[in-house]
Every structure is written in structure tokens, then in C-alpha cells.
Protein backbone atom coordinates (compact mmCIF):
# COMPACT_ATOMS: atom_id res chain seq x y z
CA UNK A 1 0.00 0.00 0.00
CA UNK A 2 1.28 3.56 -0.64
CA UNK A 3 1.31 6.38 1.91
CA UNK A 4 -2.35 6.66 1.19
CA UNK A 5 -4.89 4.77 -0.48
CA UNK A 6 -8.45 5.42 -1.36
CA UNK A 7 -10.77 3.21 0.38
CA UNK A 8 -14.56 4.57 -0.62
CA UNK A 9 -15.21 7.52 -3.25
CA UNK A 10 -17.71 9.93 -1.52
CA UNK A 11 -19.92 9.66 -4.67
CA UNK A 12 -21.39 7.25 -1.93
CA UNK A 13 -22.54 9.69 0.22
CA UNK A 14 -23.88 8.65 3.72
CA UNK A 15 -23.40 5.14 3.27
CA UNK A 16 -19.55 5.52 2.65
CA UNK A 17 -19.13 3.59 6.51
CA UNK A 18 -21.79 1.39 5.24
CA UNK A 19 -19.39 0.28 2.25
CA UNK A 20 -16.17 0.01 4.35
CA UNK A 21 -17.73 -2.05 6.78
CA UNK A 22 -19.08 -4.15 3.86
CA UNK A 23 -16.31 -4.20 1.40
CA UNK A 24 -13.08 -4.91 3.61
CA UNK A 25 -11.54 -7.27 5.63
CA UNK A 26 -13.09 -5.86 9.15
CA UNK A 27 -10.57 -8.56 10.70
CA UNK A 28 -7.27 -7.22 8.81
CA UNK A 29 -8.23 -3.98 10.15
CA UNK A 30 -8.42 -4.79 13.74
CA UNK A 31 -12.35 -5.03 13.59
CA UNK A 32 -14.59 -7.84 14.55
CA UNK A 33 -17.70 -8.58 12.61
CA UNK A 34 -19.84 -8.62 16.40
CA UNK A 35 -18.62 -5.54 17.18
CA UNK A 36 -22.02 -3.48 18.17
CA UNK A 37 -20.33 -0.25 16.78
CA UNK A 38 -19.71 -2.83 13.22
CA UNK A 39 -23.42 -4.38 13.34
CA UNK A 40 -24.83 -0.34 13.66
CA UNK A 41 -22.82 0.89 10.50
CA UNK A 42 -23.56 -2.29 9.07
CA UNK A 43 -27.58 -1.79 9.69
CA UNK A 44 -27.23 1.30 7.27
CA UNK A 45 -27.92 5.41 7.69
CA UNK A 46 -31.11 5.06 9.21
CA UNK A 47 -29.72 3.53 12.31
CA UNK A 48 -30.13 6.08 15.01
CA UNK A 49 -26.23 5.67 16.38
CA UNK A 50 -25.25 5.39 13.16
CA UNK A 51 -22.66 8.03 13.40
CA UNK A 52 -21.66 8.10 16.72
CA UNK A 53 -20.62 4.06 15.78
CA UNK A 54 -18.48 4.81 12.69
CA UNK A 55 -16.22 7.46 14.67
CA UNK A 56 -16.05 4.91 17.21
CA UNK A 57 -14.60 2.75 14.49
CA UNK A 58 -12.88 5.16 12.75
CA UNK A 59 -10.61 5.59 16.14
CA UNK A 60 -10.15 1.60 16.74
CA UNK A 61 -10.17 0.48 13.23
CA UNK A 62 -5.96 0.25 12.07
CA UNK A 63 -4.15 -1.99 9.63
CA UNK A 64 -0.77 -3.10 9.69
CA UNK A 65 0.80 -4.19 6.22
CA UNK A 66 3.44 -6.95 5.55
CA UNK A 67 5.98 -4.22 6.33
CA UNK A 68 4.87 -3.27 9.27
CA UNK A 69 3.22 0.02 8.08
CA UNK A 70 0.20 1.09 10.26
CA UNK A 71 -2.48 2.78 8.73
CA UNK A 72 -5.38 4.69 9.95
CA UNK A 73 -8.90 5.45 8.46
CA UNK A 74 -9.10 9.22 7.22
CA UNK A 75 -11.90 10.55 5.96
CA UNK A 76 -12.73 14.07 4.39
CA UNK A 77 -15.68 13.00 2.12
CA UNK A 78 -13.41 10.38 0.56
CA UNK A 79 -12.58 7.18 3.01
CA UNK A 80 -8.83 6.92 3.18
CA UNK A 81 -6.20 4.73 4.25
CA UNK A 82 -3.27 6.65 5.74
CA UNK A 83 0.17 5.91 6.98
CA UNK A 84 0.72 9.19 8.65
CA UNK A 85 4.55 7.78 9.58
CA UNK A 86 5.24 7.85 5.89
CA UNK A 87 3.66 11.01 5.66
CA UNK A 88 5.54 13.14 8.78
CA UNK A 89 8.36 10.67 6.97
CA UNK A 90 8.19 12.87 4.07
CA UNK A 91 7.40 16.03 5.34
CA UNK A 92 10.67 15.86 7.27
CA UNK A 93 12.12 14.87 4.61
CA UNK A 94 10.70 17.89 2.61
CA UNK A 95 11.92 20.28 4.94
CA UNK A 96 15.58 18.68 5.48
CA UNK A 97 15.84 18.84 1.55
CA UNK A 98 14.88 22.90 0.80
């Protein structure tokens, strides 16, 4: 995986939690599939805690690559995956070089 990878386009709206939580591998990501704050997101929008479950996740939920890379879900309409150690990585980087 690269620094950052998209996960879920936002052309999906309110139900892009609905497709993570339906689309990947809830185990490689530290999730389990009985996990109350899982079964709301996975019940759809209309579920009254919908939200409040999906940040929950979105604070728990992390994936470690064959690497060792951790990455963390970001999301600013689109969902991403995100190694920010790559990214302060580069920043530093950045600065050391200019």
C-alpha cells in the first residue's frame, strides 16, 4: 500500500461507513464482525447511532501491512487509508531537503 490509499469515493454519500464495513476485511483492520459499533454501521444510515458508531470505528479500526506500516482510516468525504509515519516521513524529509 502507498502512503495513502483510497478506500470509498464519496460519490457514496452517507453510506460511505456502510461500504467500508461491507467491502473490507473488518478482521485485517483490527475489527470484529460482532462488534455493536460494526453491526450499527452495518444496519445502514437510518440507524439512530449510526454516526456516533463509525467514529467509534474510525478511532479503533488500524491496519498493519506486511511491512509493518500502520495505517489509519481518514476521511474528508473520501474514506482513506493513511500511513501518517510515511507522511511526517516525508514532510521531514521535505523540509531537510529545501
Amino acid at each position: 500500500m502507498d502512503t495513502k490509499e483510497l478506500l470509498v469515493s464519496d460519490r457514496f454519500g452517507v453510506y460511505v461507513p456502510k461500504c467500508f464495513v461491507d467491502d473490507v476485511d473488518l478482521v485485517a483492520w483490527g475489527l470484529d464482525v460482532g462488534d455493536p459499533d460494526v453491526v450499527c454501521v452495518t444496519n445502514g444510515p437510518d440507524e439512530e447511532w449510526y454516526w456516533e458508531a463509525w467514529d467509534s470505528i474510525m478511532n479503533k479500526a488500524k491496519f498493519v501491512d506486511k511491512d509493518g506500516k500502520v495505517y489509519h482510516l481518514y476521511q474528508d468525504g473520501d474514506l482513506w487509508a493513511v500511513c501518517w509515519d510515511d507522511i511526517a516521513d516525508e514532510v521531514e524529509s521535505a523540509r531537510s531537503f529545501g
